[in-house]
PDB file of N, CA and C in Angstrom:
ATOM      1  N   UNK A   1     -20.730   3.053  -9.161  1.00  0.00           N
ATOM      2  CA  UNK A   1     -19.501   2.283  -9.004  1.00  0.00           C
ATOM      3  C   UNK A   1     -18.347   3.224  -8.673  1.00  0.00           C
ATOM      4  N   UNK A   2     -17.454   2.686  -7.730  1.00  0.00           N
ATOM      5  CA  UNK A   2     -16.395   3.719  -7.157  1.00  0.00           C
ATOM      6  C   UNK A   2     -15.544   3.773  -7.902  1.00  0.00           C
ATOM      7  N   UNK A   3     -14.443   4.456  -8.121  1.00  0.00           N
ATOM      8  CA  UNK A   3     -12.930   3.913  -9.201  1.00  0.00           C
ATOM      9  C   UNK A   3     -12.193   3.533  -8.316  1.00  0.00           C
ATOM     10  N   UNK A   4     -11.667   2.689  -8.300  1.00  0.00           N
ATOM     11  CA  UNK A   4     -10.776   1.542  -7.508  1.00  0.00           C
ATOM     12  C   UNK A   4      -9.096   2.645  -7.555  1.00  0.00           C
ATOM     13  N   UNK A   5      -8.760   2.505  -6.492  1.00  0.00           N
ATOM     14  CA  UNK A   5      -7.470   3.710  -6.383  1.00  0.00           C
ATOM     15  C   UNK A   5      -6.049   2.459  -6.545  1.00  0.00           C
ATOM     16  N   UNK A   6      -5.896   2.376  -7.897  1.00  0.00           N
ATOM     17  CA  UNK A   6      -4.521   1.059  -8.162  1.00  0.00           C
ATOM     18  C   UNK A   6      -3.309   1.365  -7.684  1.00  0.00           C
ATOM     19  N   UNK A   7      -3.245   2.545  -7.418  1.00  0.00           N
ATOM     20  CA  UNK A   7      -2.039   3.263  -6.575  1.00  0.00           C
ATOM     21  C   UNK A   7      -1.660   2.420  -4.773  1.00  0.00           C
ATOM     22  N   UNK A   8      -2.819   2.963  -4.189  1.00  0.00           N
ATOM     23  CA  UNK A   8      -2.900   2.044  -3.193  1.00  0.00           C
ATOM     24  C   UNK A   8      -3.262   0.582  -3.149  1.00  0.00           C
ATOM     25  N   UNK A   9      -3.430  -0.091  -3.858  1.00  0.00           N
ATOM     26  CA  UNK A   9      -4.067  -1.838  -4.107  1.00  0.00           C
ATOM     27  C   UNK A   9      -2.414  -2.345  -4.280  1.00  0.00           C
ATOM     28  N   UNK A  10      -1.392  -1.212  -4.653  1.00  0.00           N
ATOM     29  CA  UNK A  10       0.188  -1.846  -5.501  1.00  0.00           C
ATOM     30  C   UNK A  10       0.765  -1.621  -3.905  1.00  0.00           C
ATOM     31  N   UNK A  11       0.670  -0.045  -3.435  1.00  0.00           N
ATOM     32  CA  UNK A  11       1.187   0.032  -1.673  1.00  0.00           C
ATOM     33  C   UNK A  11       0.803  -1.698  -1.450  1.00  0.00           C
ATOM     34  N   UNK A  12      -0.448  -1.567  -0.740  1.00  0.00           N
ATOM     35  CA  UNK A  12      -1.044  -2.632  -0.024  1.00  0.00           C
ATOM     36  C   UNK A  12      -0.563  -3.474   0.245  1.00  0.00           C
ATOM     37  N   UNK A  13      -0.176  -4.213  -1.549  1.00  0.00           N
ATOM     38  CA  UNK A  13       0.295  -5.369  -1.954  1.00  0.00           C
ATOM     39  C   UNK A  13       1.846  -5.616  -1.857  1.00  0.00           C
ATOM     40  N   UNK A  14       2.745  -4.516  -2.268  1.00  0.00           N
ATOM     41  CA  UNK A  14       3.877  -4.358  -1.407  1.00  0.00           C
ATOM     42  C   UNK A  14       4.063  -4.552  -0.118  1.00  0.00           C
ATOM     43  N   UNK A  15       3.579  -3.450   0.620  1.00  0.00           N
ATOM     44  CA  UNK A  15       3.587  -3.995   2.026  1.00  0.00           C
ATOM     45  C   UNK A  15       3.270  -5.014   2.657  1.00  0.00           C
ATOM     46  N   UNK A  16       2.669  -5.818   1.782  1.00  0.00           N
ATOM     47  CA  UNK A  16       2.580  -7.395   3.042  1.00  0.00           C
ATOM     48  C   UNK A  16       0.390  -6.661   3.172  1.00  0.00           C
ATOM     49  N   UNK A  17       0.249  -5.646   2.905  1.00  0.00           N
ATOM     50  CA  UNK A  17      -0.860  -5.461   3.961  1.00  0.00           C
ATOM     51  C   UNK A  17      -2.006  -6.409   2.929  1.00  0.00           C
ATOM     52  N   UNK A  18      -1.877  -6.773   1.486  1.00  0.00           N
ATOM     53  CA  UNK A  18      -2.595  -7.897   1.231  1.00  0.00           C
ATOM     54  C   UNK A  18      -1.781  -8.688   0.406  1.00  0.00           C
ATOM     55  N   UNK A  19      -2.270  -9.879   0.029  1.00  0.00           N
ATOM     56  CA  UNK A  19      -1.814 -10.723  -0.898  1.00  0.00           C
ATOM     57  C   UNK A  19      -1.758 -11.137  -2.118  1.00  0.00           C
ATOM     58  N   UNK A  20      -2.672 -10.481  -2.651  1.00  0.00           N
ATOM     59  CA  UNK A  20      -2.985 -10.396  -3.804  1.00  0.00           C
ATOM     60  C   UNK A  20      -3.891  -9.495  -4.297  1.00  0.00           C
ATOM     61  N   UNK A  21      -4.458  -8.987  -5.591  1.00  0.00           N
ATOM     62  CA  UNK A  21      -5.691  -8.700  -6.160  1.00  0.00           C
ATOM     63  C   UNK A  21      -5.996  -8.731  -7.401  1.00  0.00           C
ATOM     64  N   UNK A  22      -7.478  -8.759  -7.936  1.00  0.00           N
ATOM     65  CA  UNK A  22      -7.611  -9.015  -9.433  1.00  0.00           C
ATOM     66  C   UNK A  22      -8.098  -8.027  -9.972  1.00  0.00           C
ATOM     67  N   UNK A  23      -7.619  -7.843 -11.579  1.00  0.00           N
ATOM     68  CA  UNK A  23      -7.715  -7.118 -12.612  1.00  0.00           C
ATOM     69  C   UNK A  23      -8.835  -7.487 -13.557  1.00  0.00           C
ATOM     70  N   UNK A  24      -9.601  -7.013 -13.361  1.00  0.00           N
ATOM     71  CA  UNK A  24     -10.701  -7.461 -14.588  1.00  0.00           C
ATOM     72  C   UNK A  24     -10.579  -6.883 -16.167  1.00  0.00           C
ATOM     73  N   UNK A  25     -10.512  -7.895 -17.068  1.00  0.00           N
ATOM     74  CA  UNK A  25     -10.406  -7.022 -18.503  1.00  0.00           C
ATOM     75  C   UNK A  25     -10.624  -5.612 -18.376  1.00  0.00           C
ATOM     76  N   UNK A  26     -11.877  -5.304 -18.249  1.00  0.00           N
ATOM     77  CA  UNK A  26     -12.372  -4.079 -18.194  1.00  0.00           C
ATOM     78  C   UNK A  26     -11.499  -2.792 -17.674  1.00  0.00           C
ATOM     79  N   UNK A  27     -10.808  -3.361 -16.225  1.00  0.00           N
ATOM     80  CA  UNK A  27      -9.724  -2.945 -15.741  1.00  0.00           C
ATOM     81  C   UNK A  27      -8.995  -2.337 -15.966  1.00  0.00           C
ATOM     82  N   UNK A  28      -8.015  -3.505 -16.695  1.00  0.00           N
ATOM     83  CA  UNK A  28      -6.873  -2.865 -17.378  1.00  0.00           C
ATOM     84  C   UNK A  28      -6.482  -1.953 -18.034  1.00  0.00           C
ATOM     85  N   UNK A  29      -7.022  -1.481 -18.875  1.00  0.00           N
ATOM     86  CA  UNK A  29      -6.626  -0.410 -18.959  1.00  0.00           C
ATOM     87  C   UNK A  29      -6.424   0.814 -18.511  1.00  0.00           C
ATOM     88  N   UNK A  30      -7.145   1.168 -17.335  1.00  0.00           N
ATOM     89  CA  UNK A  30      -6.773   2.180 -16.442  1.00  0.00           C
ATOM     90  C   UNK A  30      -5.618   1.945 -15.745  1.00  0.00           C
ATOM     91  N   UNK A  31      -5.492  -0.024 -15.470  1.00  0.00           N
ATOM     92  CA  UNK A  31      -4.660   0.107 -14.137  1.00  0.00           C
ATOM     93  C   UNK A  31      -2.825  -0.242 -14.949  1.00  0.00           C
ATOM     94  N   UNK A  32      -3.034  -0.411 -16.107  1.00  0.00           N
ATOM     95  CA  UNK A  32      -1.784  -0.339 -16.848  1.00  0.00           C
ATOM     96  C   UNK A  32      -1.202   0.536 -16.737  1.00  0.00           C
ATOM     97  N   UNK A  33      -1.216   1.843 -16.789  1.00  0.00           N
ATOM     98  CA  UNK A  33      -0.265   2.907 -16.261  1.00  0.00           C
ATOM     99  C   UNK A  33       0.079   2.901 -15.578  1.00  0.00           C
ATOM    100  N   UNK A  34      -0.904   2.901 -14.185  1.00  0.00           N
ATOM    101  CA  UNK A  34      -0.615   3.237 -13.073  1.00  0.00           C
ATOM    102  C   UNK A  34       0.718   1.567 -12.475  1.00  0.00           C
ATOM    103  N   UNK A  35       0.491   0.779 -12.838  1.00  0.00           N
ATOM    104  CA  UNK A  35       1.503  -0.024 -12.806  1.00  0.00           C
ATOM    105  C   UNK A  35       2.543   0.102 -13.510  1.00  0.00           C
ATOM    106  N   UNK A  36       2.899   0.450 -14.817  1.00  0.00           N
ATOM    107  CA  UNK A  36       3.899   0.879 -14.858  1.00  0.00           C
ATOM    108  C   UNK A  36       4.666   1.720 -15.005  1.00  0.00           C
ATOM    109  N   UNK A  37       4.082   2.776 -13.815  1.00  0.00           N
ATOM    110  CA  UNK A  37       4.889   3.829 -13.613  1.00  0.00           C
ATOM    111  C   UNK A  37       5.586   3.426 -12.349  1.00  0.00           C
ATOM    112  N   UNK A  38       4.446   1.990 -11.666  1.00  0.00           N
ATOM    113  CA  UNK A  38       4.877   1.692  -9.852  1.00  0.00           C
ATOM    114  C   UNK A  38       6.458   1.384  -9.787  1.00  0.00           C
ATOM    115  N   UNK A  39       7.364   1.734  -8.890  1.00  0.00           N
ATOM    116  CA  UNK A  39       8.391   1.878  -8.529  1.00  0.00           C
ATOM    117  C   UNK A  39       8.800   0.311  -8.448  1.00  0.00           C
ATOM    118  N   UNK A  40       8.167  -0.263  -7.855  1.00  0.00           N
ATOM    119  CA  UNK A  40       8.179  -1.887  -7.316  1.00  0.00           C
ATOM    120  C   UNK A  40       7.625  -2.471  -8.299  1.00  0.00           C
ATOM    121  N   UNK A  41       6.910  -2.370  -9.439  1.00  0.00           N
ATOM    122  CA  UNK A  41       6.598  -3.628 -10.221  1.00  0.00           C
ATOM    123  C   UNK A  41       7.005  -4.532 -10.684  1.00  0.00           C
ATOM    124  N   UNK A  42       8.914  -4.593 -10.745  1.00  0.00           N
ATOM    125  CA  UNK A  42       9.235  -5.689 -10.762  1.00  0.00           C
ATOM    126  C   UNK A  42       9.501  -6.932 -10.065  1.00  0.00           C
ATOM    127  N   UNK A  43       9.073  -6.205  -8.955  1.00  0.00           N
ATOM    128  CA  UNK A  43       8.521  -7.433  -7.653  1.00  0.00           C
ATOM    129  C   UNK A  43       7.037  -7.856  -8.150  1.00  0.00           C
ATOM    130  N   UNK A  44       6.499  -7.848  -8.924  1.00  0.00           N
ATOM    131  CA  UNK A  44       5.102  -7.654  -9.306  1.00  0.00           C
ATOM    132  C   UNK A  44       4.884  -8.813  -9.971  1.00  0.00           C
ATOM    133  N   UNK A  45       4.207 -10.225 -10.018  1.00  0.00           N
ATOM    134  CA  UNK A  45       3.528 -10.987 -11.090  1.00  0.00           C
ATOM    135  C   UNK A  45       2.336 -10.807 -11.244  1.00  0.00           C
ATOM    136  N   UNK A  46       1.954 -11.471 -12.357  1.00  0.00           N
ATOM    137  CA  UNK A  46       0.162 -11.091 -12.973  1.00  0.00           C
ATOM    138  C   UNK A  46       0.494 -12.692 -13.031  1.00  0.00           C
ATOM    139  N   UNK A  47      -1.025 -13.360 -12.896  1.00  0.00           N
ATOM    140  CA  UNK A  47      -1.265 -14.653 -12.865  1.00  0.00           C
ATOM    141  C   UNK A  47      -2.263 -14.546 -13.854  1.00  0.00           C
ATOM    142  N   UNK A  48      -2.721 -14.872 -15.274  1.00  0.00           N
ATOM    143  CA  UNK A  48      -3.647 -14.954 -16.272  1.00  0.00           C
ATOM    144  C   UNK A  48      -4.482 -15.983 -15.880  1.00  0.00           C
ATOM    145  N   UNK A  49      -5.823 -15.324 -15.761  1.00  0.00           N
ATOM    146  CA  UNK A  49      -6.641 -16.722 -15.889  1.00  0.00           C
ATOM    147  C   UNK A  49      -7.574 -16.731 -17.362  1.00  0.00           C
ATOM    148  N   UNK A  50      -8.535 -17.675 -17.050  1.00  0.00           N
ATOM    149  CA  UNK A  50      -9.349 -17.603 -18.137  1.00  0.00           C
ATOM    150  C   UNK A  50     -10.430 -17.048 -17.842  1.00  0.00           C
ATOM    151  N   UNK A  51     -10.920 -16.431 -19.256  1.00  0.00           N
ATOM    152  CA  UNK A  51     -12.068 -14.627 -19.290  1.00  0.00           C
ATOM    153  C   UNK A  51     -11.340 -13.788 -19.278  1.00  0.00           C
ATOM    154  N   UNK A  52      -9.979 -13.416 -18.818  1.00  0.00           N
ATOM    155  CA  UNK A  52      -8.471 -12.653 -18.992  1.00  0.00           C
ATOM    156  C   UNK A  52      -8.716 -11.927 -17.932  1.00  0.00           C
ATOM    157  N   UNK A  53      -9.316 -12.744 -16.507  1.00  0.00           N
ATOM    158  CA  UNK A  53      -8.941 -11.849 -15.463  1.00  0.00           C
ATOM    159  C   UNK A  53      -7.268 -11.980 -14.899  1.00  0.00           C
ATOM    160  N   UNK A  54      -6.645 -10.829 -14.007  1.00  0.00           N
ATOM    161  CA  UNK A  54      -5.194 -11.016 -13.881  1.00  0.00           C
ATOM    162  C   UNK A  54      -5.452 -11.401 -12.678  1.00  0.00           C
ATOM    163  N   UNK A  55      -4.246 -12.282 -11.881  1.00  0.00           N
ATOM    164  CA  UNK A  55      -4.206 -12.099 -10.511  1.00  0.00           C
ATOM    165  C   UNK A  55      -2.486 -11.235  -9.766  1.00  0.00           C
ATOM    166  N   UNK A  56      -2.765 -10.753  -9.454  1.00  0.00           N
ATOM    167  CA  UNK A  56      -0.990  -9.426  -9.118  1.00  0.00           C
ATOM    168  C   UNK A  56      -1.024  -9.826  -7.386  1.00  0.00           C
ATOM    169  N   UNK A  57       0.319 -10.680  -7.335  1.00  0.00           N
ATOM    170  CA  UNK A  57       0.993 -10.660  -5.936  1.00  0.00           C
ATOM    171  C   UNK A  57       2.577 -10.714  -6.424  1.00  0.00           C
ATOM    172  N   UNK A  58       2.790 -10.483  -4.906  1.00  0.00           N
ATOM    173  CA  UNK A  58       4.523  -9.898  -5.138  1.00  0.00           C
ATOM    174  C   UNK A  58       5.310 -12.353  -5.325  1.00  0.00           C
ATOM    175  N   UNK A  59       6.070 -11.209  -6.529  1.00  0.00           N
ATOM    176  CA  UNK A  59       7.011 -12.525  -6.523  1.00  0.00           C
ATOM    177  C   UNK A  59       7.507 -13.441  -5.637  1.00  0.00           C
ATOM    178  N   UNK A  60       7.372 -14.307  -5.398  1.00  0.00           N
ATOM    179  CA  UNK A  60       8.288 -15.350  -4.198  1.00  0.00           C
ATOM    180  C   UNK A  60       9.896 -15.234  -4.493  1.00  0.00           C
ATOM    181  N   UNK A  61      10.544 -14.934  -3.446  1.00  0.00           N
ATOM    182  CA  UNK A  61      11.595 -14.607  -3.320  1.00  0.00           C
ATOM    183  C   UNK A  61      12.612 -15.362  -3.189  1.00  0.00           C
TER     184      UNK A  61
END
């Protein structure tokens, strides 16, 4: 299994270049830092689902 680079998935998702992506429990905890250290995360929502996967796209404006 690769390690998913959350650095670029937050670019990406900033830039328009995707729309979203999900956080799996398991996830989180790696990608919690790296989000909030991101410059832009307060453009940032998490959408909770149920099993506590997240879903992260930029806020509607």
């Amino acid at each position: 299994m690769t390690e998913r680079d959350y650095q670029q998935e937050l670019d990406d998702l900033h830039s328009g270049k995707t729309s979203h992506f999900d956080i799996t429990p398991e996830e989180f905890q790696a990608f919690q830092p790296i989000f909030h250290g991101y410059q832009y995360r307060t453009q940032i929502e998490a959408e909770a689902h149920h099993g506590g996967t997240l879903t992260y796209r930029l806020k509607k404006r």
